[in-house]
PDB file of N, CA and C in Angstrom:
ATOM      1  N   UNK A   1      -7.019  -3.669 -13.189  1.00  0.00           N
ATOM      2  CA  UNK A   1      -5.846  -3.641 -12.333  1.00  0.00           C
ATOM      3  C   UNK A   1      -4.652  -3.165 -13.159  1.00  0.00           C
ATOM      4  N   UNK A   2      -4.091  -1.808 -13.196  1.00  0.00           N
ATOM      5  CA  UNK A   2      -3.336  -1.327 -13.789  1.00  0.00           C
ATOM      6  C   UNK A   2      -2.041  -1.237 -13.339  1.00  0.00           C
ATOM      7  N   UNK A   3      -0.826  -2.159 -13.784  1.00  0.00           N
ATOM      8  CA  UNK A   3       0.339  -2.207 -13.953  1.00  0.00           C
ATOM      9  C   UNK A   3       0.275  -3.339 -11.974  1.00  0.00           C
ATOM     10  N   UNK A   4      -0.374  -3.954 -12.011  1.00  0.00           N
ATOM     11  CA  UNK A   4      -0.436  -5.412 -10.975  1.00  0.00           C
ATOM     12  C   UNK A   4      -1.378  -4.335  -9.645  1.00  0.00           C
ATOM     13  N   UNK A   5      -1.517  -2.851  -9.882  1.00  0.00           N
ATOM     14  CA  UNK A   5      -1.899  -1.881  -8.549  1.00  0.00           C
ATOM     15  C   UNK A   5      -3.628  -1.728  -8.519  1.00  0.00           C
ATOM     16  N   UNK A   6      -4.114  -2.092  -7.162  1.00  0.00           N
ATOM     17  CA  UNK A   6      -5.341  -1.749  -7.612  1.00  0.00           C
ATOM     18  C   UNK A   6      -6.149  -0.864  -6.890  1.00  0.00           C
ATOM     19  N   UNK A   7      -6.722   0.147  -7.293  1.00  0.00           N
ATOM     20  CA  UNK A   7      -7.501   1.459  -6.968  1.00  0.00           C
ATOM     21  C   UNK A   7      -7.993   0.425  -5.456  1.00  0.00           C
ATOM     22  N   UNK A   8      -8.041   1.070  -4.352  1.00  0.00           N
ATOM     23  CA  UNK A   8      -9.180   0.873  -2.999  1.00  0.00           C
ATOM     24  C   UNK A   8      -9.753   1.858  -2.597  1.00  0.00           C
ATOM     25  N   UNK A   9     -10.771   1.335  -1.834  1.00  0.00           N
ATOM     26  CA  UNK A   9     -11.728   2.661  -1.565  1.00  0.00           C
ATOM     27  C   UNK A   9     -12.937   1.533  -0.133  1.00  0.00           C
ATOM     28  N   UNK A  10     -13.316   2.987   0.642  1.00  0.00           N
ATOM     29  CA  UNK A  10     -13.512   2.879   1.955  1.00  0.00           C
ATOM     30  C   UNK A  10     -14.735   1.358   1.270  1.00  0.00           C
ATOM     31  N   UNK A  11     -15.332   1.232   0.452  1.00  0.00           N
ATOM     32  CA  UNK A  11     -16.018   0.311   0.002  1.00  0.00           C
ATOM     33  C   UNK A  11     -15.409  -1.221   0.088  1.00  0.00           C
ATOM     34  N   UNK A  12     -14.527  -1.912  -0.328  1.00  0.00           N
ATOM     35  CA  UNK A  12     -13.869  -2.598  -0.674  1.00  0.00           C
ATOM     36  C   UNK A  12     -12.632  -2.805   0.750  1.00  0.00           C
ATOM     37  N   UNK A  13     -12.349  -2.252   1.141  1.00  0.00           N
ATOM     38  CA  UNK A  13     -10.981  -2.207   2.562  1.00  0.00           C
ATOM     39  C   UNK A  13     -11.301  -3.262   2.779  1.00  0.00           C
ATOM     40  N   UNK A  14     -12.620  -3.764   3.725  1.00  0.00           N
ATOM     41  CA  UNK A  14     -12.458  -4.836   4.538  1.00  0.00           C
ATOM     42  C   UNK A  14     -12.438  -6.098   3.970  1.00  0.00           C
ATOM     43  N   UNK A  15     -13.166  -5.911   2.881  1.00  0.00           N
ATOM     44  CA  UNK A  15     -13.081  -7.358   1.653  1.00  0.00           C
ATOM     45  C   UNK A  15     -11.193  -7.669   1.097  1.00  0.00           C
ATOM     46  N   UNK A  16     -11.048  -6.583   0.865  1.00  0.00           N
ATOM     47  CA  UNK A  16      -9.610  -6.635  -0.105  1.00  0.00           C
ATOM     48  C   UNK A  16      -8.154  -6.750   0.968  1.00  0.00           C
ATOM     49  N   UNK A  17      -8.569  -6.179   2.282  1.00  0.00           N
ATOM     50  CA  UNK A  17      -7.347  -5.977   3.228  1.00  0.00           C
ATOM     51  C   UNK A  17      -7.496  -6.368   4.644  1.00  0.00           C
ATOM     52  N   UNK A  18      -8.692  -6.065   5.031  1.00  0.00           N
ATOM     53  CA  UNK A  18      -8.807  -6.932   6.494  1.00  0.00           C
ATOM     54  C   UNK A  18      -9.363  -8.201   6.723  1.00  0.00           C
ATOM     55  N   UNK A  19      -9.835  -8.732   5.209  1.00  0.00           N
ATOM     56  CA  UNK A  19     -10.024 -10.286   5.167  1.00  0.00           C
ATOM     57  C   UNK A  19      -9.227 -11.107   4.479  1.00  0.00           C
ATOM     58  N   UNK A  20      -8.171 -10.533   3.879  1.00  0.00           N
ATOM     59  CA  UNK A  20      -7.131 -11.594   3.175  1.00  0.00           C
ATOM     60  C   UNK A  20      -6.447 -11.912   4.059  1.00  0.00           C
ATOM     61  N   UNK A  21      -6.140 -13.417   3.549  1.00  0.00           N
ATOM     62  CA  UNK A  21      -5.723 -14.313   4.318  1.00  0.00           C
ATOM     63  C   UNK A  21      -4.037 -14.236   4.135  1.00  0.00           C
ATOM     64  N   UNK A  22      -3.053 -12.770   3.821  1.00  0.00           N
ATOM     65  CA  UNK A  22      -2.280 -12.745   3.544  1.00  0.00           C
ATOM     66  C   UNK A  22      -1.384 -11.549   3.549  1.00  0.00           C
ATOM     67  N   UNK A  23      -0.494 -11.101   2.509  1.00  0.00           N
ATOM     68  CA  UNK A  23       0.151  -9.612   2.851  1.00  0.00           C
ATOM     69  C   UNK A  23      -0.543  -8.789   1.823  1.00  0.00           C
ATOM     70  N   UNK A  24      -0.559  -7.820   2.253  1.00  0.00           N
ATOM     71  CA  UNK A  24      -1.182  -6.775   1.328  1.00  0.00           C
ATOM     72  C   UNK A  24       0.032  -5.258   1.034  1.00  0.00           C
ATOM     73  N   UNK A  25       0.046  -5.069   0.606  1.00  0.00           N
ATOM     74  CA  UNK A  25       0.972  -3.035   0.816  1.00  0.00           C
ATOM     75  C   UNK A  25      -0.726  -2.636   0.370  1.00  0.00           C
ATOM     76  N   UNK A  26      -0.577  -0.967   0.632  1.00  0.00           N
ATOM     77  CA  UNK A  26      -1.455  -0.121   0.791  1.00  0.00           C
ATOM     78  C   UNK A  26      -0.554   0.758   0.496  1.00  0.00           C
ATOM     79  N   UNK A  27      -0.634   1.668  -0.794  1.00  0.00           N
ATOM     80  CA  UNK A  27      -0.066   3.128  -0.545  1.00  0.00           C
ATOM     81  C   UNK A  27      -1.138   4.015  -0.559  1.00  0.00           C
ATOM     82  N   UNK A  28      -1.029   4.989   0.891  1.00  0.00           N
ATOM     83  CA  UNK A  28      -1.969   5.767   0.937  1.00  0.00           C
ATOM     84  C   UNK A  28      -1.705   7.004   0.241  1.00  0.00           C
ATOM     85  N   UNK A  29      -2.129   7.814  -1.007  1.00  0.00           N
ATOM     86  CA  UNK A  29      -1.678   8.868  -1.778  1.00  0.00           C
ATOM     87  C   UNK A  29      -2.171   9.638  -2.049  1.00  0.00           C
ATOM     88  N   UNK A  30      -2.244  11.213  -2.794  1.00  0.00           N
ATOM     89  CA  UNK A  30      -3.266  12.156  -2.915  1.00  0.00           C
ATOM     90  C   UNK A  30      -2.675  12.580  -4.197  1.00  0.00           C
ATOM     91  N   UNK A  31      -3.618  13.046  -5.365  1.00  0.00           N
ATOM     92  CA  UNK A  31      -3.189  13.490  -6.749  1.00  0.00           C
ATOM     93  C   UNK A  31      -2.027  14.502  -6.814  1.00  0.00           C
ATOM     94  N   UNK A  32      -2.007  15.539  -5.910  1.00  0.00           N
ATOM     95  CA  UNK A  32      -1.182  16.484  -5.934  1.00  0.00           C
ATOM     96  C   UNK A  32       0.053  16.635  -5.353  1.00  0.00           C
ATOM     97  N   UNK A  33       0.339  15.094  -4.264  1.00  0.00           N
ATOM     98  CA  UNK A  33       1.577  15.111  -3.773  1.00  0.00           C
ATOM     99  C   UNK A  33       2.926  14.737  -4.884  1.00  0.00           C
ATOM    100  N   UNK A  34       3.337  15.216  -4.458  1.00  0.00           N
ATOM    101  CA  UNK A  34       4.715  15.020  -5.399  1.00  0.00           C
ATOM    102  C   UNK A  34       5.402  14.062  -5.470  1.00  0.00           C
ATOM    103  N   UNK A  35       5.936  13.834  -3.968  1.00  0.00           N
ATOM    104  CA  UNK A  35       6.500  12.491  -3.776  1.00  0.00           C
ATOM    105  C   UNK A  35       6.246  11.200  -3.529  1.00  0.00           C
ATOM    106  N   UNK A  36       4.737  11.288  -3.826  1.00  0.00           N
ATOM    107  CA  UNK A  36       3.481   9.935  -4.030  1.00  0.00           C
ATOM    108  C   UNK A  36       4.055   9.762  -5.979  1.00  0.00           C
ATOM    109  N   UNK A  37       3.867  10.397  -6.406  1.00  0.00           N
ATOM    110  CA  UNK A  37       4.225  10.223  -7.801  1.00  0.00           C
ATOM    111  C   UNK A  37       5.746   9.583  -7.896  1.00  0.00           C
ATOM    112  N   UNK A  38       6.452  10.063  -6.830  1.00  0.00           N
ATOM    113  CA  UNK A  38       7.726   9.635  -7.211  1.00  0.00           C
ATOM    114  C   UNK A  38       7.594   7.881  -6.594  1.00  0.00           C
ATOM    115  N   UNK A  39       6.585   7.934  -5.552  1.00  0.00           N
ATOM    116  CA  UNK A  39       6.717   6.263  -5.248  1.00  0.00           C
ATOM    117  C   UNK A  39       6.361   5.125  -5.830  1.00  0.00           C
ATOM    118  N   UNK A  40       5.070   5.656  -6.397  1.00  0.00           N
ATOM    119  CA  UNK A  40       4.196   5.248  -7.701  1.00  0.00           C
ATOM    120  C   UNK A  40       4.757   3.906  -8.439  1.00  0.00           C
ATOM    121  N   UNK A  41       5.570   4.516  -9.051  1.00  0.00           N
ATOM    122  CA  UNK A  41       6.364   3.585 -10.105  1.00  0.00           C
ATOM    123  C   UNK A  41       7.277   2.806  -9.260  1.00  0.00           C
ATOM    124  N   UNK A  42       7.601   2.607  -8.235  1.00  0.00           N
ATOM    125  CA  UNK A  42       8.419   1.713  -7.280  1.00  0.00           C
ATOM    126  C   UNK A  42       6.920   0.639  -6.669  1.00  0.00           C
ATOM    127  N   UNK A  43       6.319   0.986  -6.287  1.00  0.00           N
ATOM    128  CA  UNK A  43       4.884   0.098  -6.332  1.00  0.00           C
ATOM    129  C   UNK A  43       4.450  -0.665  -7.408  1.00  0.00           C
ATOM    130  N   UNK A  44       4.654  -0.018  -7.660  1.00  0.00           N
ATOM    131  CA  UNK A  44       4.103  -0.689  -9.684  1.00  0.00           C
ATOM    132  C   UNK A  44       4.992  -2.423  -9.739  1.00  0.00           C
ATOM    133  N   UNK A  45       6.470  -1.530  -9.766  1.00  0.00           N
ATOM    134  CA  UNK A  45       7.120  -2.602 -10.084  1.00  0.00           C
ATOM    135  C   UNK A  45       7.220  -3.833  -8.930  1.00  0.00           C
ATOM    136  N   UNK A  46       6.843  -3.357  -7.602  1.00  0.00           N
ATOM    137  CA  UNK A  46       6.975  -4.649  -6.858  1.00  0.00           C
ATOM    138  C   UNK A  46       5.980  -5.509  -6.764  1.00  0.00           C
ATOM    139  N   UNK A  47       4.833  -4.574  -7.604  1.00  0.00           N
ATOM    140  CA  UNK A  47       3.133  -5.418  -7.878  1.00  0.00           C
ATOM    141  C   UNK A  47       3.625  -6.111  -8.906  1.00  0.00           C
ATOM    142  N   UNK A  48       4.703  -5.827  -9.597  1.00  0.00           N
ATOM    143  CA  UNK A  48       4.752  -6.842 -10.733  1.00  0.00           C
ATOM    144  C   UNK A  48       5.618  -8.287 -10.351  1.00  0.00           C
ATOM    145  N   UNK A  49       6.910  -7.821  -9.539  1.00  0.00           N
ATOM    146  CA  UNK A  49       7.811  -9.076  -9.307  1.00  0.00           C
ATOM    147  C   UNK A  49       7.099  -9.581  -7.858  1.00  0.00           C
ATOM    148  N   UNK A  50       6.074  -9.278  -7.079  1.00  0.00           N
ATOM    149  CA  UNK A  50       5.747 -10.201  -6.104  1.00  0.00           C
ATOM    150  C   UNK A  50       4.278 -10.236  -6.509  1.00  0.00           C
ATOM    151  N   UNK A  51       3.760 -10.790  -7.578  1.00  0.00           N
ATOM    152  CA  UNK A  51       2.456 -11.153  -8.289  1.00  0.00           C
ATOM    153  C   UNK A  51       2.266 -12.335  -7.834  1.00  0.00           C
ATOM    154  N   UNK A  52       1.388 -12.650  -7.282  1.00  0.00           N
ATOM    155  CA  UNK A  52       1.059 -14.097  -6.513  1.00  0.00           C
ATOM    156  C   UNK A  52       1.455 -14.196  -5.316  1.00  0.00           C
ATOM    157  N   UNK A  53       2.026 -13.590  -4.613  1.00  0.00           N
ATOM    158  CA  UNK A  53       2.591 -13.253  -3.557  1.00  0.00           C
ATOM    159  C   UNK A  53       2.052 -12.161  -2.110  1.00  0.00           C
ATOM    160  N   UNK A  54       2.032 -11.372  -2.459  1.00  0.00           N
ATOM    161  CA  UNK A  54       1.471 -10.438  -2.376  1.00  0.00           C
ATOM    162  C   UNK A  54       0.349  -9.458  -3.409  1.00  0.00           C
ATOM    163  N   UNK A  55      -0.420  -9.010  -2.342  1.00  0.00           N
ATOM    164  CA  UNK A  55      -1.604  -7.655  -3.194  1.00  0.00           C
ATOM    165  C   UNK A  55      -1.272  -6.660  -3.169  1.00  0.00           C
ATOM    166  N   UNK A  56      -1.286  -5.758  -3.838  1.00  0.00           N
ATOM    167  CA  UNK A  56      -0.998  -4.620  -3.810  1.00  0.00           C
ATOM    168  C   UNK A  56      -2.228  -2.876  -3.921  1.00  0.00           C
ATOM    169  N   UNK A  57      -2.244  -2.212  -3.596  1.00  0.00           N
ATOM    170  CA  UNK A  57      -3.277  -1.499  -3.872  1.00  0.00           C
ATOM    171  C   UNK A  57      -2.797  -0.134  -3.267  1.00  0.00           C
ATOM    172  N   UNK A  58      -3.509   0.895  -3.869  1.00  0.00           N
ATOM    173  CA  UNK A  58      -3.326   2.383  -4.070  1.00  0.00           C
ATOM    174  C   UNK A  58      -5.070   2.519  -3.203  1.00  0.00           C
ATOM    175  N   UNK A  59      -4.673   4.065  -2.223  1.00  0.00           N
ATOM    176  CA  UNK A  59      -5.654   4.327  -1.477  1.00  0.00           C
ATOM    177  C   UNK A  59      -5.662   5.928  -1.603  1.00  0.00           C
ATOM    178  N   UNK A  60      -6.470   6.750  -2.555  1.00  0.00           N
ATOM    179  CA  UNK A  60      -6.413   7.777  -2.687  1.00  0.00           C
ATOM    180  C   UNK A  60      -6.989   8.650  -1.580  1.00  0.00           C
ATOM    181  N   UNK A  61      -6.405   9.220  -0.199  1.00  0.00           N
ATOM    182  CA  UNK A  61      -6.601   9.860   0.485  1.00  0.00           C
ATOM    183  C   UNK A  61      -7.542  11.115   1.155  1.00  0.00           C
ATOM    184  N   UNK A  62      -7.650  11.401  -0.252  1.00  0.00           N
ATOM    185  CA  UNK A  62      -8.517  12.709  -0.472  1.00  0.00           C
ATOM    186  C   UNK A  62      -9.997  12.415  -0.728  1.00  0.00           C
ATOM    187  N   UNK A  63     -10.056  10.958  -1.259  1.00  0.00           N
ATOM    188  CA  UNK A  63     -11.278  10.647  -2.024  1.00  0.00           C
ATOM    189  C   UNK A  63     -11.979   9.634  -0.741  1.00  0.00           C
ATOM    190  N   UNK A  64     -11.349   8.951   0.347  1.00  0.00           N
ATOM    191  CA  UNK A  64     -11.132   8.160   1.113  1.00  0.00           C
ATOM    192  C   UNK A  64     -11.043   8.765   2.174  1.00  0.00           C
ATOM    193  N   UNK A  65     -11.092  10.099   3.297  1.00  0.00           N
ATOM    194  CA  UNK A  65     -10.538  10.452   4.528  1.00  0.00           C
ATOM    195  C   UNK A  65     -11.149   9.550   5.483  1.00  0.00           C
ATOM    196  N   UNK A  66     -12.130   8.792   5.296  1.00  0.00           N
ATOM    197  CA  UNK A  66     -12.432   8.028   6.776  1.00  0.00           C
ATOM    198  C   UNK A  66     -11.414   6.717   6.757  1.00  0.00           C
ATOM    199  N   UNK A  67     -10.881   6.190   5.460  1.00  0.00           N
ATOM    200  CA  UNK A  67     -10.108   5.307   6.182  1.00  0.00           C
ATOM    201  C   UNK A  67      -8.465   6.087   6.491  1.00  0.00           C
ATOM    202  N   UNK A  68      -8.086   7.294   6.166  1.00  0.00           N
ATOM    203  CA  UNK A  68      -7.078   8.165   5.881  1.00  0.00           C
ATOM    204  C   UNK A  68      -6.877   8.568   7.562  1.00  0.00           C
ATOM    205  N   UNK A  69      -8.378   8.764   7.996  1.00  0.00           N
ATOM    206  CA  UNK A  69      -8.258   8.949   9.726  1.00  0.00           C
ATOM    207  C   UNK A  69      -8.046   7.725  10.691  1.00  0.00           C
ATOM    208  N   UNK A  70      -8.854   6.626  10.209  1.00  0.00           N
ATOM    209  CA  UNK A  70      -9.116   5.502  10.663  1.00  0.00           C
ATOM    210  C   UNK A  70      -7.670   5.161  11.422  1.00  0.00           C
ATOM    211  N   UNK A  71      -6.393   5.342  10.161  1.00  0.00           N
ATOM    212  CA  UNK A  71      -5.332   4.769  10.320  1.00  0.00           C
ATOM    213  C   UNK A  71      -4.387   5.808  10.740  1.00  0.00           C
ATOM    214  N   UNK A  72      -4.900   6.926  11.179  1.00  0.00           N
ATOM    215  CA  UNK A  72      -3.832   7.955  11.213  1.00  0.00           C
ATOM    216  C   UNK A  72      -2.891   8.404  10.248  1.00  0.00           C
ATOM    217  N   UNK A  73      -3.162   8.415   9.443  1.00  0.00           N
ATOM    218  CA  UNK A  73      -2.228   9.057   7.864  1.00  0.00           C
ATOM    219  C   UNK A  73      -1.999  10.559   8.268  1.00  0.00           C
ATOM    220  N   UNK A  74      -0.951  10.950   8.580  1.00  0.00           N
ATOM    221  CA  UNK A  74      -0.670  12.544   9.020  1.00  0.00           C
ATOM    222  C   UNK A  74       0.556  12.755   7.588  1.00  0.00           C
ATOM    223  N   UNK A  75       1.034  11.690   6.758  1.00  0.00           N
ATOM    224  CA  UNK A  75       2.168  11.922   5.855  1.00  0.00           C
ATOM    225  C   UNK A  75       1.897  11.176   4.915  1.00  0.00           C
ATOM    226  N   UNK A  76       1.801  11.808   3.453  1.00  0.00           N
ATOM    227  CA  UNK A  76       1.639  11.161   2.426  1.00  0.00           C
ATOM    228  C   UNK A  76       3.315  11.211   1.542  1.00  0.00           C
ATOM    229  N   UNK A  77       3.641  10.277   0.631  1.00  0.00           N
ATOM    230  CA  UNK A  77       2.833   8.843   0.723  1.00  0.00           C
ATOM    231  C   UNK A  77       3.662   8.118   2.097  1.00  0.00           C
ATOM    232  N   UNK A  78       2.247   7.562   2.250  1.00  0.00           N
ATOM    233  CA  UNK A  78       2.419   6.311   3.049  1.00  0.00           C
ATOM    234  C   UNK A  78       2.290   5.302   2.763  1.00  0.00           C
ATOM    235  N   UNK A  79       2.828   3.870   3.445  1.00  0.00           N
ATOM    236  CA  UNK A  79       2.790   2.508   2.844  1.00  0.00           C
ATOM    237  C   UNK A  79       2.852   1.825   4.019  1.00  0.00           C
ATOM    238  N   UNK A  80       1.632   1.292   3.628  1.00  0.00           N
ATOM    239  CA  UNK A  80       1.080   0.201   4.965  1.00  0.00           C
ATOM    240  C   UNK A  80       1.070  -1.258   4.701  1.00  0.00           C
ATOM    241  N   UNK A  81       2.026  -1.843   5.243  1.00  0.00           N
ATOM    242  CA  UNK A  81       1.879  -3.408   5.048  1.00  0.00           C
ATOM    243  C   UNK A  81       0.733  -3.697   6.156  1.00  0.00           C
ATOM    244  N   UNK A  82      -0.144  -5.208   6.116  1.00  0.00           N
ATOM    245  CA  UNK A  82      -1.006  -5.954   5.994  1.00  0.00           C
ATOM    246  C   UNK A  82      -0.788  -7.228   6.372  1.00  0.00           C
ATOM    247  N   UNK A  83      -0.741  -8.182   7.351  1.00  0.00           N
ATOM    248  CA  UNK A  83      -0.485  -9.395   7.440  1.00  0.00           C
ATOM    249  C   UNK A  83      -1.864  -9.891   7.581  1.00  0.00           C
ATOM    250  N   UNK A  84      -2.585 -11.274   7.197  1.00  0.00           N
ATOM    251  CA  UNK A  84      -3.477 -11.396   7.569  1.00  0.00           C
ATOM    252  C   UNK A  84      -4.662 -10.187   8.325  1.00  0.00           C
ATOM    253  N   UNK A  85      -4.339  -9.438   7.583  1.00  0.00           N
ATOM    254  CA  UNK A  85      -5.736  -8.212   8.380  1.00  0.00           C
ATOM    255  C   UNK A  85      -5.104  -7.419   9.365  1.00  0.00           C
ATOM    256  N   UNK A  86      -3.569  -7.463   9.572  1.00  0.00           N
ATOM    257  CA  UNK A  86      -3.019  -6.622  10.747  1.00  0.00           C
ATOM    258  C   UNK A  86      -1.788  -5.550  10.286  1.00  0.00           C
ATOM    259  N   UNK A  87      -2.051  -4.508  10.918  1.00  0.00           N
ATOM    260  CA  UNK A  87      -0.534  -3.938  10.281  1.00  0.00           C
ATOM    261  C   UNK A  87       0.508  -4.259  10.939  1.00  0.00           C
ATOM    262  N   UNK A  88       1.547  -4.342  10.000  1.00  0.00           N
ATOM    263  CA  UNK A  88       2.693  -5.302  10.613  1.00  0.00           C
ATOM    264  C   UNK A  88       3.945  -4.274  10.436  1.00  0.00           C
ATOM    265  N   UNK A  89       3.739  -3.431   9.352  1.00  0.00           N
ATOM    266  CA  UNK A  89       4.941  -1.851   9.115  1.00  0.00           C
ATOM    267  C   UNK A  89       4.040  -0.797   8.917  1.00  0.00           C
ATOM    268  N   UNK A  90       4.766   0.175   8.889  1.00  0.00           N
ATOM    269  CA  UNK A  90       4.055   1.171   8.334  1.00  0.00           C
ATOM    270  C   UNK A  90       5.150   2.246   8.146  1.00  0.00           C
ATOM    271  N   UNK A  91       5.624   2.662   6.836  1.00  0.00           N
ATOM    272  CA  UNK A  91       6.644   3.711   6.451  1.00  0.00           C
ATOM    273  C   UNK A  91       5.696   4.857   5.270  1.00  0.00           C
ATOM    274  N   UNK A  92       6.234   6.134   5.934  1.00  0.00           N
ATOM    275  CA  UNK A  92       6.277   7.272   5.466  1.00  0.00           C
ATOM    276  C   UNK A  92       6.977   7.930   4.622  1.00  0.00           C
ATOM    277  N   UNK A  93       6.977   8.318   3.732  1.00  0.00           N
ATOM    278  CA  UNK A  93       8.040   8.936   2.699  1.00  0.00           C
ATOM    279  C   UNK A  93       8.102   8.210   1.579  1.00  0.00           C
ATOM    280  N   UNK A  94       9.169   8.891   0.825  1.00  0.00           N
ATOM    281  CA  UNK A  94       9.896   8.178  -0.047  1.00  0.00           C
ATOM    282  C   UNK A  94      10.847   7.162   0.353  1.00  0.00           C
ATOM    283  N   UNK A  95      11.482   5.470   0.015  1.00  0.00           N
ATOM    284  CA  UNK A  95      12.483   5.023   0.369  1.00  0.00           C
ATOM    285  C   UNK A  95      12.707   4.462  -0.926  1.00  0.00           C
ATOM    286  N   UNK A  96      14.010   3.842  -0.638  1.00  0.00           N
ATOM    287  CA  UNK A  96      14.531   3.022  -1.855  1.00  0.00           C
ATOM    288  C   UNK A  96      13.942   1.709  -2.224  1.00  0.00           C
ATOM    289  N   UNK A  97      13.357   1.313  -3.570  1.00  0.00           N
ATOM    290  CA  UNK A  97      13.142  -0.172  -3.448  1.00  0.00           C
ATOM    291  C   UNK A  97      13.305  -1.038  -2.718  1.00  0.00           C
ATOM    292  N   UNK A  98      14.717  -1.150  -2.818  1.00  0.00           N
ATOM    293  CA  UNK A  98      15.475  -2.311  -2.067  1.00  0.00           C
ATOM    294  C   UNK A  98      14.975  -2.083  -0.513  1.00  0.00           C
ATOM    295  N   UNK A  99      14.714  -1.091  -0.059  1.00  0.00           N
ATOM    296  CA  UNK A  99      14.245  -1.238   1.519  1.00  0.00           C
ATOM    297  C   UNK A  99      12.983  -1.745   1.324  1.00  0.00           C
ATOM    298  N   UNK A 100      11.732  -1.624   0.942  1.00  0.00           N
ATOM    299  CA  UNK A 100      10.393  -1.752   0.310  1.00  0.00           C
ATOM    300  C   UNK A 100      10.610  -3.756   0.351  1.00  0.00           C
ATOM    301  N   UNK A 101      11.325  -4.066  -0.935  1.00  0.00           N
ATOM    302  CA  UNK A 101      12.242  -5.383  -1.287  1.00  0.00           C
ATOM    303  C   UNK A 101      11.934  -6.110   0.055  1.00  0.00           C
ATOM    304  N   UNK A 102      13.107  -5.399   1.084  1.00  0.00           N
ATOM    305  CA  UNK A 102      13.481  -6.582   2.023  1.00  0.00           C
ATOM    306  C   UNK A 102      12.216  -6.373   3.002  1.00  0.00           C
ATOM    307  N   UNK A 103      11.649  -5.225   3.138  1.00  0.00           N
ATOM    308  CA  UNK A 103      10.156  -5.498   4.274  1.00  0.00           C
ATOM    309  C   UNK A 103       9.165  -6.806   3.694  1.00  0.00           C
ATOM    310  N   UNK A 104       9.112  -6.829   2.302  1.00  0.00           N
ATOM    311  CA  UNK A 104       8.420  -7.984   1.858  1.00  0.00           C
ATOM    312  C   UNK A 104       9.016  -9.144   1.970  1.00  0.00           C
ATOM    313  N   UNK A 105      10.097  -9.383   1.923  1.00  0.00           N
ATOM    314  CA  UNK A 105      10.684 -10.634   1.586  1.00  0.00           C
ATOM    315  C   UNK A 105      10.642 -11.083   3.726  1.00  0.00           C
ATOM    316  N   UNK A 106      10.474 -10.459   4.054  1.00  0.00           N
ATOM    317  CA  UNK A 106      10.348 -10.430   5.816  1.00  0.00           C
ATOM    318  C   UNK A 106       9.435 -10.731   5.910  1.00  0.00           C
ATOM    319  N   UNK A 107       8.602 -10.499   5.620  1.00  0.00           N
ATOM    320  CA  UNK A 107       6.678 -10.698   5.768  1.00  0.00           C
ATOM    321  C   UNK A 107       6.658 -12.013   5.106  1.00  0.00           C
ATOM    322  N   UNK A 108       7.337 -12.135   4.211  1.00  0.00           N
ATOM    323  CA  UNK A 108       6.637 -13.685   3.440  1.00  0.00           C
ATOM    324  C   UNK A 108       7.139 -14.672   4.130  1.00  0.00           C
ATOM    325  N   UNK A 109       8.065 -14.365   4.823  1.00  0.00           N
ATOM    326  CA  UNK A 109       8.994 -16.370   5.699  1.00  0.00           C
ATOM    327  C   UNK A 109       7.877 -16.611   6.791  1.00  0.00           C
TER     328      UNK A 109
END
């Protein structure tokens, strides 16, 4: 589990995200997008300050298209929150931490 983020794959989804009993993020990403790299390190760090809290995990798109269709991913990166097994947000793009920040701190009350 590198820097609190952990690799998923169509193997693992339903164990790691539609059976936790809790919040998850999902960034859905592809090696060559640009502005997946730029989100990257904003993931990283909120896998680090909401450790125990939340899971966090990276969903490489390209390597993955059946769950990439499953969920309708038409825009990378994407970031899919997780409540108990349900999606509860779902944002496209790049945003600022602090927006990222307060969707979690919403999910946890």
């Amino acid at each position: 589990m590198a820097n609190g983020v952990t690799n998923i794959t169509n193997d693992s989804w339903d164990k790691e995200v539609i059976q936790f009993p809790g919040l998850v993020m999902v960034d859905f990403w592809a090696a060559w997008c640009g502005p997946c790299k730029m989100v990257a390190p904003v993931v990283e760090e909120l896998a680090k300050e909401y450790e125990g809290k939340a899971k966090f995990f990276k969903l490489n798109t390209d390597e993955n298209q059946d769950l990439a269709t499953r969920y309708k991913i038409r825009g990378i990166p994407t970031l899919m929150f997780f409540k108990n097994g349900q999606i509860v947000e779902q944002i496209v793009g790049v945003v600022p931490k602090v927006q990222l920040k307060a969707k979690l701190d919403s999910f946890l009350k």
